[in-house]
N, C-alpha and C. Protein backbone atom coordinates (compact mmCIF):
# COMPACT_ATOMS: atom_id res chain seq x y z
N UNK A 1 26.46 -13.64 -4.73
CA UNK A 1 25.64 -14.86 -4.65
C UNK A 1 24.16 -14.60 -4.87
N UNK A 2 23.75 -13.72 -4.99
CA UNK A 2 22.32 -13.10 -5.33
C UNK A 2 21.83 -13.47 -6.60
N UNK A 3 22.83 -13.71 -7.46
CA UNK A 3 22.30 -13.74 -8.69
C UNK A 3 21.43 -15.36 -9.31
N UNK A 4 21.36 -16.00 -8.12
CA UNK A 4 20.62 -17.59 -8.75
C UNK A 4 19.65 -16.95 -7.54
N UNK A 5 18.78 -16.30 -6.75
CA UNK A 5 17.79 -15.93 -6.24
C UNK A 5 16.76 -15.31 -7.23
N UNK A 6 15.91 -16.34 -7.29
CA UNK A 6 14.77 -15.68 -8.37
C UNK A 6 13.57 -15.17 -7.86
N UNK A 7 13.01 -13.81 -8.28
CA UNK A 7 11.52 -13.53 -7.46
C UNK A 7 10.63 -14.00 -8.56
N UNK A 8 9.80 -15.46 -8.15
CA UNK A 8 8.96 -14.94 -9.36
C UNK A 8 7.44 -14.47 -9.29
N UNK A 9 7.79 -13.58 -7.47
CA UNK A 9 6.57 -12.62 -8.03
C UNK A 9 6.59 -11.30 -8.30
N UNK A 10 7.95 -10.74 -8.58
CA UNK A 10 7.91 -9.49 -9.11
C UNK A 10 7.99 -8.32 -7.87
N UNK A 11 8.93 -7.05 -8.61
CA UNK A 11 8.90 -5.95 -7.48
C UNK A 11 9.32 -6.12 -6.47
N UNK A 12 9.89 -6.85 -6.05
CA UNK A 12 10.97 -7.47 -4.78
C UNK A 12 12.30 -7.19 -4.76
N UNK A 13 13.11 -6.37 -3.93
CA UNK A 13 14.20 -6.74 -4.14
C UNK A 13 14.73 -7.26 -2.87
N UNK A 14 15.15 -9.04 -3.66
CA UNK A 14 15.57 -10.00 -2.32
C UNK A 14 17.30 -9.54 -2.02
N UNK A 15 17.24 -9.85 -1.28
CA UNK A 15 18.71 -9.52 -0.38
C UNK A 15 19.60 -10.93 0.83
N UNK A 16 20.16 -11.21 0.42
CA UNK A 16 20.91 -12.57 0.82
C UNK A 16 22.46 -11.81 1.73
N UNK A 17 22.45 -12.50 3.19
CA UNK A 17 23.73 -12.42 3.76
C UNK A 17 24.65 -13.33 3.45
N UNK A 18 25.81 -13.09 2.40
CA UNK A 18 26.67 -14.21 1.73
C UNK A 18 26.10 -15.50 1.93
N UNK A 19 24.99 -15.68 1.31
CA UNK A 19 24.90 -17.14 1.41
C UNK A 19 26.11 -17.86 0.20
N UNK A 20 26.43 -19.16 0.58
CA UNK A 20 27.12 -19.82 -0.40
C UNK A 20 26.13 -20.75 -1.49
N UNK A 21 26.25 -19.98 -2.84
CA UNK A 21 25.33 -20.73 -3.23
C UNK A 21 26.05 -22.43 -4.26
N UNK A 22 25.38 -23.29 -4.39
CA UNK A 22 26.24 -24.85 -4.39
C UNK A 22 25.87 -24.85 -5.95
N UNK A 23 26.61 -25.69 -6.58
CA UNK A 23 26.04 -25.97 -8.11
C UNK A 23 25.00 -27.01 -8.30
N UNK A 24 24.30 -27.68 -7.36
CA UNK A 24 22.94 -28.27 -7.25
C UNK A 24 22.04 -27.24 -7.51
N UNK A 25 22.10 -26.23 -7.34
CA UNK A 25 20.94 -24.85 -6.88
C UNK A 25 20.66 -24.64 -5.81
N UNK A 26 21.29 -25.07 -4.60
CA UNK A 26 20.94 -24.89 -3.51
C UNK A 26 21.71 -23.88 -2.61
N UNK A 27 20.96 -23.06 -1.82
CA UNK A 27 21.67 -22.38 -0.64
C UNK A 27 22.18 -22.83 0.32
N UNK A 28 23.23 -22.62 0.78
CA UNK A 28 23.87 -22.76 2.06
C UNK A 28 23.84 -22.39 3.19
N UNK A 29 23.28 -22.51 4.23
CA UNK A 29 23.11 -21.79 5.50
C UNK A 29 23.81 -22.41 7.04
N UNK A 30 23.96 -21.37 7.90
CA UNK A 30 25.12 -22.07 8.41
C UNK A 30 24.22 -21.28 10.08
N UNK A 31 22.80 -20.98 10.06
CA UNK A 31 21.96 -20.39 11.16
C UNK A 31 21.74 -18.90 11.51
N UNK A 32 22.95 -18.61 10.99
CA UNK A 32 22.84 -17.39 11.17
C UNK A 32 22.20 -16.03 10.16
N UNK A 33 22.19 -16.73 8.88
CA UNK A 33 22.10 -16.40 7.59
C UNK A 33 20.64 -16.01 7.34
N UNK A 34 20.19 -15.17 6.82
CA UNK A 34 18.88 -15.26 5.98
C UNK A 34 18.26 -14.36 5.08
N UNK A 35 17.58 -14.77 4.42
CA UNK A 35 17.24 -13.99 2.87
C UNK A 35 15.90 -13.35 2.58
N UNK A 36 16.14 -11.78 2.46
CA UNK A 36 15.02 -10.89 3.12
C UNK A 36 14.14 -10.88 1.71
N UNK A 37 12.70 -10.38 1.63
CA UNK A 37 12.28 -10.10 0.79
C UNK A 37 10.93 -8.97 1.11
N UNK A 38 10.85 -7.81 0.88
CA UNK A 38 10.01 -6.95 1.18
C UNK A 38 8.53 -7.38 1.11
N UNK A 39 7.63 -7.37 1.59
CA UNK A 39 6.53 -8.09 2.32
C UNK A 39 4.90 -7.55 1.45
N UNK A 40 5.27 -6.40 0.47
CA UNK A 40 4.46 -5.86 -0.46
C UNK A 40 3.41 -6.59 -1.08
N UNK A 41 4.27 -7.66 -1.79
CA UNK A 41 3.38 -9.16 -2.33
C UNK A 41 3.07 -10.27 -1.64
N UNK A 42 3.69 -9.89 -0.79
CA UNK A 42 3.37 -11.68 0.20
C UNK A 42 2.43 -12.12 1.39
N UNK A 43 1.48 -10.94 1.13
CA UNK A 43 0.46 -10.68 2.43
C UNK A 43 -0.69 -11.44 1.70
N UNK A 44 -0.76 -13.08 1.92
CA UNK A 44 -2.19 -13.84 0.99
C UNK A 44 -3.22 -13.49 2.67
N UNK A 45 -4.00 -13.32 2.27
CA UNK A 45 -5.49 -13.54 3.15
C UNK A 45 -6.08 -14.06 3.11
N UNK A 46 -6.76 -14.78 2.35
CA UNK A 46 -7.83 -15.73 2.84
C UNK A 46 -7.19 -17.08 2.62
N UNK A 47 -6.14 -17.40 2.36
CA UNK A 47 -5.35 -18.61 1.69
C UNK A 47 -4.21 -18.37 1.48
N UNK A 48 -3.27 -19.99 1.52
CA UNK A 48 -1.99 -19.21 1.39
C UNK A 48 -1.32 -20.85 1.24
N UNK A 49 0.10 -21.47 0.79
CA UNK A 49 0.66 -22.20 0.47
C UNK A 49 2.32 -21.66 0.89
N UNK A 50 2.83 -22.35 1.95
CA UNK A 50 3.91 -22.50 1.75
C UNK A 50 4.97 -23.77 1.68
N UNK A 51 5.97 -23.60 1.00
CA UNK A 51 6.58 -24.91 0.52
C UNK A 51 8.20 -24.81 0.41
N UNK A 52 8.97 -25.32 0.50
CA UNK A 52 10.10 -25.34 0.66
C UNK A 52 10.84 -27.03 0.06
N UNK A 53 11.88 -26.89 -0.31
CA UNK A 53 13.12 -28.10 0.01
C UNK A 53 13.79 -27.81 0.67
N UNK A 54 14.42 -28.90 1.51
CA UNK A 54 15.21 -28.86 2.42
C UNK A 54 16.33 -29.74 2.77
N UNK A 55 18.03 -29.65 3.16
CA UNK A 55 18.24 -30.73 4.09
C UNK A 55 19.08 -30.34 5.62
N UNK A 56 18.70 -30.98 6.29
CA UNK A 56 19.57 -30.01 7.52
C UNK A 56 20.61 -30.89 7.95
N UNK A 57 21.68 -30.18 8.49
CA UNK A 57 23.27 -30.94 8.81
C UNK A 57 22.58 -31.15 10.83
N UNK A 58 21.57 -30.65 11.21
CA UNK A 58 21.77 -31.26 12.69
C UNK A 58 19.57 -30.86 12.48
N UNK A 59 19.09 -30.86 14.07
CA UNK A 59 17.69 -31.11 13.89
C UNK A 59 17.30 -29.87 14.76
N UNK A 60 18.34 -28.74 14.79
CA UNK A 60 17.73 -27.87 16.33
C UNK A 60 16.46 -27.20 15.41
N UNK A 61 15.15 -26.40 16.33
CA UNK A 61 14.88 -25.50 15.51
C UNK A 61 14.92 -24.60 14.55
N UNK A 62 14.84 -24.15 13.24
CA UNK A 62 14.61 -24.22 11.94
C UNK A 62 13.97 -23.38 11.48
N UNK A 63 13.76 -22.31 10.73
CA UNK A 63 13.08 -21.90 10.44
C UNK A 63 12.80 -21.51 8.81
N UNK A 64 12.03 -22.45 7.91
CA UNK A 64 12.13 -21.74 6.69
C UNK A 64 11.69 -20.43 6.22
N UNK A 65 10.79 -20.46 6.86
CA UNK A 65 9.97 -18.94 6.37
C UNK A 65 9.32 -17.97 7.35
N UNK A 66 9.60 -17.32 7.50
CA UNK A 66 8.97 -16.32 8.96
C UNK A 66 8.39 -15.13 8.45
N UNK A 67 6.88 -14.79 8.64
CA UNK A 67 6.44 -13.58 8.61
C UNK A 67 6.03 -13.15 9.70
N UNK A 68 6.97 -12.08 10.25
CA UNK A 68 6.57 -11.58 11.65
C UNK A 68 5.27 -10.99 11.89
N UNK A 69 4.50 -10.87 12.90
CA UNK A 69 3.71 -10.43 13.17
C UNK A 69 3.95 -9.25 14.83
N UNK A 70 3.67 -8.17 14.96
CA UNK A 70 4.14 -7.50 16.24
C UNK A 70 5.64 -8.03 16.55
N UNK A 71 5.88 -8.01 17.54
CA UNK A 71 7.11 -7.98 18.13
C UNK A 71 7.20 -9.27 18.78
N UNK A 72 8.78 -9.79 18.87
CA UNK A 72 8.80 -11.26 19.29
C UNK A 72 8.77 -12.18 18.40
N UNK A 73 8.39 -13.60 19.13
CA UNK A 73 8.17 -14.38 18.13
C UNK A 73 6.74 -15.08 17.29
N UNK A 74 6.07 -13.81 17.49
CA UNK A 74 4.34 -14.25 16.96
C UNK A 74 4.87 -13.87 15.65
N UNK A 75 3.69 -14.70 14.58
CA UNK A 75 4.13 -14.81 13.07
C UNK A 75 2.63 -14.21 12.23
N UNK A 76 2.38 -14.08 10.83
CA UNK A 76 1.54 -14.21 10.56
C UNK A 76 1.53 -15.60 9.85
N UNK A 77 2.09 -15.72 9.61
CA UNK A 77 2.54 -17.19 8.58
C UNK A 77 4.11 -17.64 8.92
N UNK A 78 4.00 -19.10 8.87
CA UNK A 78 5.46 -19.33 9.02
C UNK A 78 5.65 -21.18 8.80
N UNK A 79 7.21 -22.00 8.59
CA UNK A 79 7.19 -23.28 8.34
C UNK A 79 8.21 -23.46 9.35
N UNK A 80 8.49 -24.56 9.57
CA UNK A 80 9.96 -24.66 10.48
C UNK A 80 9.64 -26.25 10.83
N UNK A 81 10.76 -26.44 11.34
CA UNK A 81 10.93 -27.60 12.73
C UNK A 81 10.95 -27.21 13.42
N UNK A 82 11.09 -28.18 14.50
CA UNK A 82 11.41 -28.50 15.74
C UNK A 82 11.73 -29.49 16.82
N UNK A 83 13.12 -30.09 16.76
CA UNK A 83 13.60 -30.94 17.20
C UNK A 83 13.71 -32.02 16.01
N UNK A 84 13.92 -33.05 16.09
CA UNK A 84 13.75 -34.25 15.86
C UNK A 84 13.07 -35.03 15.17
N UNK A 85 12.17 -33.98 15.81
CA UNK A 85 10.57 -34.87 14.97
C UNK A 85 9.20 -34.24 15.21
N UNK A 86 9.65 -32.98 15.05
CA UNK A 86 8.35 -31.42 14.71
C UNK A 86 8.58 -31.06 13.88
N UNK A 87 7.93 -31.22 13.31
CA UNK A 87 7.53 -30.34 11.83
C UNK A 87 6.26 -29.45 11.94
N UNK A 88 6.49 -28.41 11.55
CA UNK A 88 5.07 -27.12 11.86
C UNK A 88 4.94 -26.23 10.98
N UNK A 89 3.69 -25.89 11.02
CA UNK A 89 3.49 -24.29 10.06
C UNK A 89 2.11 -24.11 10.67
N UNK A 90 1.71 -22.69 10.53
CA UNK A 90 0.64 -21.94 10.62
C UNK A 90 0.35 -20.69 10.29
N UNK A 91 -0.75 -19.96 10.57
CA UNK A 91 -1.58 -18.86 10.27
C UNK A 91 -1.71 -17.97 11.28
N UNK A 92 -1.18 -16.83 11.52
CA UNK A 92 -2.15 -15.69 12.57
C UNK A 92 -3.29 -15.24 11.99
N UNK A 93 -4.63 -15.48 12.71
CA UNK A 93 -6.23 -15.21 12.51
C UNK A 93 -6.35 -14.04 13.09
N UNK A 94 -5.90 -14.50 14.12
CA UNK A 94 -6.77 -13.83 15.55
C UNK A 94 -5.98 -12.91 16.60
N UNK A 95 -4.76 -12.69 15.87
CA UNK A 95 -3.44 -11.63 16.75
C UNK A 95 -2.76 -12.45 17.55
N UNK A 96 -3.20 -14.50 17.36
CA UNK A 96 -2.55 -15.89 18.18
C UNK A 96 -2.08 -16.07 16.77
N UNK A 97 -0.71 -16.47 17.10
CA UNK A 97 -0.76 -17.99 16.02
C UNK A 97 -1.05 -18.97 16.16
N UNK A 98 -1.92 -19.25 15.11
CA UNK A 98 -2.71 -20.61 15.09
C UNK A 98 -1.67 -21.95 14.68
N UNK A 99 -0.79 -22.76 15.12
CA UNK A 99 -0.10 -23.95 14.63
C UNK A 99 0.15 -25.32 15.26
N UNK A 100 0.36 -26.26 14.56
CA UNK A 100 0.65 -27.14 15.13
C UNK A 100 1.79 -28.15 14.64
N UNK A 101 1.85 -29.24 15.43
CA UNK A 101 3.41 -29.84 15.05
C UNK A 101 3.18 -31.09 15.12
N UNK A 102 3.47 -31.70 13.70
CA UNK A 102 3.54 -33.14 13.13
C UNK A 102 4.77 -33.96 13.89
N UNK A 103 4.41 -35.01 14.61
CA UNK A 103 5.53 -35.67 15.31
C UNK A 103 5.87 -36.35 13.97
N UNK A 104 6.84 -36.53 13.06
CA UNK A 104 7.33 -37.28 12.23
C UNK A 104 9.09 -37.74 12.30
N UNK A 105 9.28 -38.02 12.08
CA UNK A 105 10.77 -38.72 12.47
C UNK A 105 11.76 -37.54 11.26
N UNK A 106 12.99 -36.62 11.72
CA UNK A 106 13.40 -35.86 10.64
C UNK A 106 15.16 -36.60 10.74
N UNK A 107 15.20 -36.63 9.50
CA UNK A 107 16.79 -37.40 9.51
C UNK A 107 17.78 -36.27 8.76
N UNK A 108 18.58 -36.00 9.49
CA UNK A 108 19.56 -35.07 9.08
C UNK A 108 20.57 -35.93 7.70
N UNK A 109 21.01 -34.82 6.70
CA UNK A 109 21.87 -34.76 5.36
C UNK A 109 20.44 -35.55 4.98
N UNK A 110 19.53 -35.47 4.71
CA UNK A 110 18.44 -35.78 3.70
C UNK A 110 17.40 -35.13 3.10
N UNK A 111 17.02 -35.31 1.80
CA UNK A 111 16.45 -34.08 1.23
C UNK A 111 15.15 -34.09 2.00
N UNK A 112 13.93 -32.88 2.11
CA UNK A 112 12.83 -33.25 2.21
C UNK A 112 11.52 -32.50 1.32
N UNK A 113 10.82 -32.83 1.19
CA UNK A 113 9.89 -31.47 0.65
C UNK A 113 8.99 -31.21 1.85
N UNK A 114 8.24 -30.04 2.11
CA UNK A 114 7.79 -29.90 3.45
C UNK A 114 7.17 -28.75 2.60
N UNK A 115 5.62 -28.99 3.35
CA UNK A 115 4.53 -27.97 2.79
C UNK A 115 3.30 -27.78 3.89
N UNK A 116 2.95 -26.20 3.89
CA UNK A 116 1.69 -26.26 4.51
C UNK A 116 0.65 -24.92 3.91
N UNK A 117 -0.47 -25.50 3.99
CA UNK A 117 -1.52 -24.84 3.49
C UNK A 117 -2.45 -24.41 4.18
N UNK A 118 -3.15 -23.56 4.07
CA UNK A 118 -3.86 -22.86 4.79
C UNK A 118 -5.28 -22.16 3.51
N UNK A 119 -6.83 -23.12 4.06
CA UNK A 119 -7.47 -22.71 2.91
C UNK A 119 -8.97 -22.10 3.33
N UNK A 120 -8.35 -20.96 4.55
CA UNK A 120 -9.97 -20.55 5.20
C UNK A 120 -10.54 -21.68 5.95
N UNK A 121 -10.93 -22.42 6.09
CA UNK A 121 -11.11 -23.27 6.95
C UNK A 121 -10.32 -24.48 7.59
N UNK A 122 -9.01 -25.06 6.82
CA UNK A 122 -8.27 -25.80 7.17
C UNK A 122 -6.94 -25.59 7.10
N UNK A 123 -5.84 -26.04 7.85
CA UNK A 123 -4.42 -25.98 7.73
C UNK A 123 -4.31 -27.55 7.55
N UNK A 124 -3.54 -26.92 6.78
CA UNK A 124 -2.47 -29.08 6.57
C UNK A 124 -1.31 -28.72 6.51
N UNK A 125 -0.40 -29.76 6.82
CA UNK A 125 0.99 -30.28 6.66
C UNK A 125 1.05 -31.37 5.48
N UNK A 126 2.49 -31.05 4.82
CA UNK A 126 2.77 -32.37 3.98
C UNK A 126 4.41 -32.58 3.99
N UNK A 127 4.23 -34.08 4.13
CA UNK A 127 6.07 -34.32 3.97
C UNK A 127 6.09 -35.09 2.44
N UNK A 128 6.58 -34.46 2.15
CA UNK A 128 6.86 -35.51 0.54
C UNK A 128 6.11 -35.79 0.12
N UNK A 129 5.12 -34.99 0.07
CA UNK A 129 3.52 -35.27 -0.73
C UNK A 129 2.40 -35.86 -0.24
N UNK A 130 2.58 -36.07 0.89
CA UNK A 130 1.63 -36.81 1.62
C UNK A 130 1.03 -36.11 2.64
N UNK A 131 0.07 -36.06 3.10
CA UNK A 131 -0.97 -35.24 4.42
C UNK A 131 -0.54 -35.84 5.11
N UNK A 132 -0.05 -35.40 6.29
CA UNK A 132 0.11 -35.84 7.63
C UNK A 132 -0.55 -35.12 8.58
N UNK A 133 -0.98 -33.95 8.24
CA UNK A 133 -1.56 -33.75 9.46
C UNK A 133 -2.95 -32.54 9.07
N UNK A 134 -3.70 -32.32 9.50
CA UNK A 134 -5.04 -31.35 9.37
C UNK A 134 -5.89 -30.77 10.72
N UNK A 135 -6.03 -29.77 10.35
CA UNK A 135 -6.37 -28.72 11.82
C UNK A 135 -7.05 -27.48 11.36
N UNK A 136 -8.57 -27.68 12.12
CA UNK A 136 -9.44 -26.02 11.54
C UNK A 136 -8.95 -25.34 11.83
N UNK A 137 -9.49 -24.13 11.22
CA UNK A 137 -9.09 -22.97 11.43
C UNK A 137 -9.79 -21.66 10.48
N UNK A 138 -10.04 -21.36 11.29
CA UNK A 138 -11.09 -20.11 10.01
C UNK A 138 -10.36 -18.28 10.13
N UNK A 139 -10.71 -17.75 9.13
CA UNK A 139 -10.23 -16.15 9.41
C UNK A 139 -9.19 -15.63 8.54
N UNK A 140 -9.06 -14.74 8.23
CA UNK A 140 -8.33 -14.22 7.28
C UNK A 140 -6.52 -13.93 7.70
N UNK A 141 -6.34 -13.89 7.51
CA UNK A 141 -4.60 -14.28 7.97
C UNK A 141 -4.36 -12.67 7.91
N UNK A 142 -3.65 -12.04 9.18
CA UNK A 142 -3.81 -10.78 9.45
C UNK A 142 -1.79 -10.33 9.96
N UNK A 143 -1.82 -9.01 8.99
CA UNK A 143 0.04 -8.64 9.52
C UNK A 143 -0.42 -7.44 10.12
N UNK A 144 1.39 -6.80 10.65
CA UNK A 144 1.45 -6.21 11.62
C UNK A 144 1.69 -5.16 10.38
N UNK A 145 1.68 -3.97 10.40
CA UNK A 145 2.28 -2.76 9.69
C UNK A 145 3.47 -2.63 10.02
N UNK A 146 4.19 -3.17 10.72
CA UNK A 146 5.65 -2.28 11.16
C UNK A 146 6.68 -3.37 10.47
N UNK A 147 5.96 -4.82 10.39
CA UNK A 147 6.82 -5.90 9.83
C UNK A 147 6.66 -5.83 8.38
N UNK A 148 7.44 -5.48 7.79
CA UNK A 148 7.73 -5.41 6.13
C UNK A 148 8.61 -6.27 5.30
N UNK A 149 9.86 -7.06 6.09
CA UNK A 149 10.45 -7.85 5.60
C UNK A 149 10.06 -9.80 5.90
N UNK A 150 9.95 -10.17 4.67
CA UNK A 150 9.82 -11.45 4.85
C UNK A 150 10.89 -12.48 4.97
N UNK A 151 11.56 -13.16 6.27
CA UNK A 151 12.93 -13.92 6.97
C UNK A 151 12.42 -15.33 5.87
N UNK A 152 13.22 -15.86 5.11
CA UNK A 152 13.31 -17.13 4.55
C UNK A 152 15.19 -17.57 4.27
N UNK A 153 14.59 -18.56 5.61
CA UNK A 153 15.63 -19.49 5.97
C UNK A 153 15.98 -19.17 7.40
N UNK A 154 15.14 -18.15 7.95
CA UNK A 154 15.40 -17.62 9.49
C UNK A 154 14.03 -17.07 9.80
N UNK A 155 14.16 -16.68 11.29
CA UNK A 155 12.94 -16.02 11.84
C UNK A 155 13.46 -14.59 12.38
N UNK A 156 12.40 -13.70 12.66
CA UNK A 156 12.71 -12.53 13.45
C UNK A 156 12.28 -12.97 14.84
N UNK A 157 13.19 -12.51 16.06
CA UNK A 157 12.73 -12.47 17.13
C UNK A 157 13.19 -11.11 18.08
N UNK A 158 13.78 -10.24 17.73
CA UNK A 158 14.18 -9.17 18.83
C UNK A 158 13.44 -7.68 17.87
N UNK A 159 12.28 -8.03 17.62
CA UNK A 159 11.57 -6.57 17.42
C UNK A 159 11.29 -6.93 15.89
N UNK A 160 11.00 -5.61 15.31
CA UNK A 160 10.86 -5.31 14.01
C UNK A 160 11.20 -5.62 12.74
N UNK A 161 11.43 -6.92 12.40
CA UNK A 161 12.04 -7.10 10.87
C UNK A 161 13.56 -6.94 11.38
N UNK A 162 14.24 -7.68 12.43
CA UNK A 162 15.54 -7.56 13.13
C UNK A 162 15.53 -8.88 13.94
N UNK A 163 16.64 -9.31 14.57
CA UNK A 163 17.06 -10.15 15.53
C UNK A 163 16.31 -11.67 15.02
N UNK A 164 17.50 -12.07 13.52
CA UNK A 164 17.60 -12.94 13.44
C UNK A 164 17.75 -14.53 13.67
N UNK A 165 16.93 -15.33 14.15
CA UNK A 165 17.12 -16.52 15.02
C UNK A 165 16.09 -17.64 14.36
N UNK A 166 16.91 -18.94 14.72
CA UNK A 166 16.51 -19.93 14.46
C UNK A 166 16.61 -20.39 13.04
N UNK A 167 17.79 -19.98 12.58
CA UNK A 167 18.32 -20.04 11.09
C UNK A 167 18.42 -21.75 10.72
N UNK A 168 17.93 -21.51 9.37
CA UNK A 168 18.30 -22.85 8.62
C UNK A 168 20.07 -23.61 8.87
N UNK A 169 20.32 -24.62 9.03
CA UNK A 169 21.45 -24.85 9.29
C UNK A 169 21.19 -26.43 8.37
N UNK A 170 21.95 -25.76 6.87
CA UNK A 170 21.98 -27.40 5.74
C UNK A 170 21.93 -25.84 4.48
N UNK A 171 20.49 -27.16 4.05
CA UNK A 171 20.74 -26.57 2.47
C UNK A 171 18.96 -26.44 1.91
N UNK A 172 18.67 -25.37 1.48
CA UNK A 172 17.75 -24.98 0.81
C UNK A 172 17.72 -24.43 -0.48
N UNK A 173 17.34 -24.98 -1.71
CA UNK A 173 16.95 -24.87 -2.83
C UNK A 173 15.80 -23.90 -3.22
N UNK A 174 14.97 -24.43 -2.79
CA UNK A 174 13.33 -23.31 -3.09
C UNK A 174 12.75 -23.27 -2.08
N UNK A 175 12.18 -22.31 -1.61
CA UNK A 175 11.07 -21.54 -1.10
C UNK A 175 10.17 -20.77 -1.81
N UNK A 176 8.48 -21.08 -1.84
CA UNK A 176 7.69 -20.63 -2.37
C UNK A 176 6.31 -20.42 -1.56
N UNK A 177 5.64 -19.03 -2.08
CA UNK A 177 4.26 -18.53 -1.21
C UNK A 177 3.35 -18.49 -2.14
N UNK A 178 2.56 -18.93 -1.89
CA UNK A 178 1.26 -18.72 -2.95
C UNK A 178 -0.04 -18.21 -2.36
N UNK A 179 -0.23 -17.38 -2.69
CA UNK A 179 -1.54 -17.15 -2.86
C UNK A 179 -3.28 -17.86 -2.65
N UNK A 180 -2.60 -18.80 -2.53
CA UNK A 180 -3.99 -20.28 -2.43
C UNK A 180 -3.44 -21.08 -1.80
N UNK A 181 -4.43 -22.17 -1.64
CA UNK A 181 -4.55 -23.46 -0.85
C UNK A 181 -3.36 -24.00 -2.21
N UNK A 182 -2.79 -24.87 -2.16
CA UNK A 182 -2.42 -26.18 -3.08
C UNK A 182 -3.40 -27.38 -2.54
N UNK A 183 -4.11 -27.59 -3.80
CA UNK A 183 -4.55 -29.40 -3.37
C UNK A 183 -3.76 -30.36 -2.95
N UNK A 184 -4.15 -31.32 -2.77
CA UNK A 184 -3.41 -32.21 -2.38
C UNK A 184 -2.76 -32.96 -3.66
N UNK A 185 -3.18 -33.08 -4.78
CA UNK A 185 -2.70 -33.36 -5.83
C UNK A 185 -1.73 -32.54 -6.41
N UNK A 186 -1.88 -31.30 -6.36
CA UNK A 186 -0.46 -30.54 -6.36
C UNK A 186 0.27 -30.64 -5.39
N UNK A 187 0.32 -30.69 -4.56
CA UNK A 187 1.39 -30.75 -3.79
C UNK A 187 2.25 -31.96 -3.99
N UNK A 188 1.32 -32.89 -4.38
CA UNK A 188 2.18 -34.65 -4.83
C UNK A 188 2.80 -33.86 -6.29
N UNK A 189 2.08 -33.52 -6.97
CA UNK A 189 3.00 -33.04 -8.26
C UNK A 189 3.72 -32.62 -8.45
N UNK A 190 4.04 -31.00 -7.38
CA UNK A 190 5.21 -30.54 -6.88
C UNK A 190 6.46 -31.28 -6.73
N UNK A 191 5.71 -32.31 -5.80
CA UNK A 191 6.81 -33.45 -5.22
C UNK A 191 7.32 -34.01 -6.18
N UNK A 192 6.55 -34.83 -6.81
CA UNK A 192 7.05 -34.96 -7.76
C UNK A 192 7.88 -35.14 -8.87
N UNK A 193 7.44 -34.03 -9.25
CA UNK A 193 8.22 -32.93 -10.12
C UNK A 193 9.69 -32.91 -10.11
N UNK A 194 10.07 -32.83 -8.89
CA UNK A 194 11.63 -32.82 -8.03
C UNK A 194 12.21 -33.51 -7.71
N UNK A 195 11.50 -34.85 -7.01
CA UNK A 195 12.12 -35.79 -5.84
C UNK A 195 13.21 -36.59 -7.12
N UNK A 196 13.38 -36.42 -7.94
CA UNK A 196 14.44 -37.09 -8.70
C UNK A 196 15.67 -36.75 -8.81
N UNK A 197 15.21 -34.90 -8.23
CA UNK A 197 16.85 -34.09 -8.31
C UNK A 197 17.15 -34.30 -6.89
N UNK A 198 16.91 -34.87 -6.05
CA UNK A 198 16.80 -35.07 -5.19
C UNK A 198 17.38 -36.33 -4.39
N UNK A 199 17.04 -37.35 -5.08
CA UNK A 199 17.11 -38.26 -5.08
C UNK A 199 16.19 -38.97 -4.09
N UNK A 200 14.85 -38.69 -4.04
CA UNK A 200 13.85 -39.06 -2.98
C UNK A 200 13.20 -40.61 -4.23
């Protein structure tokens, strides 16, 4: 099932626990599952974009993208839910993670796009192209040396690039890190771009 996993930033080799992959393009995840990618390229600092599709079969915590930071569950970067109607992402600055959580209403078997940015001075959230939420924040986004693997579609929580938790449970298509802020006009374009395969 590895073979519809695309890096397109190069020098990676991603690694998938049998995910089932669907003829939409989408991954299958069932919580326990998640898809590693060595952490070489994915360390942005002063800025950073992450973005995902999504749909989940129930609303527990979630995790699309996890970059661990030390041990536990501190991150340097990361997206997820939480509950019902949290939606979150943030930045480690300061050896804290810096985040916060959009009360928005999340409806299970539905697609979503879900994005957050981080541009040296501000974090945002977006659901489907739209800002919902904005929060300062200054400092260069800082990792741990011992964490090397990047969890997308799960988080690490029992140490080192290990103890998988809070797995995606639905279906994920793309996950993407960038390097920069996305405007807000890209991010609608993104949206865009998609919400038709989608059916948004």
């Amino acid at each position: 099932n590895t073979q519809a996993l695309l890096d397109w930033a190069g020098n990676n080799t991603v690694t998938a626990s049998s995910l089932t992959y669907n003829s939409d393009g989408s991954f299958s995840f069932d919580a326990s599952k998640v898809i590693t990618v060595p952490m070489t390229n994915l360390k942005p600092v002063s800025a950073i974009t992450q973005e995902c599709w999504f749909r989940t079969t129930n609303n527990n915590t979630q995790v699309f993208i996890g970059s661990q930071y030390g041990n536990g569950s501190n991150n340097s970067y990361a997206l997820w839910i939480n509950g019902a109607n949290g939606w979150a992402g943030g930045v480690n600055t300061t050896g804290t993670f810096n985040y916060q959580t959009q009360s928005t209403t999340l409806l299970t078997n539905v697609w979503y796009h879900f994005v957050h940015t981080y541009d040296g001075t501000n974090q945002k959230l977006y659901i489907n192209g739209i800002n919902v939420r904005t929060w300062g924040t200054t400092g260069n986004i800082i990792y741990g040396t011992n964490n090397t693997l990047l969890a997308v579609g799960n988080d690490w929580n029992s140490g080192y690039n290990s103890g998988a938790s809070n797995g995606v449970k639905g279906q994920m298509p793309i996950a993407k890190i960038y390097n920069k802020a996305l405007t807000a006009a890209e991010v609608t374009q993104n949206f865009n771009a998609l919400r038709g395969r989608y059916g948004i």
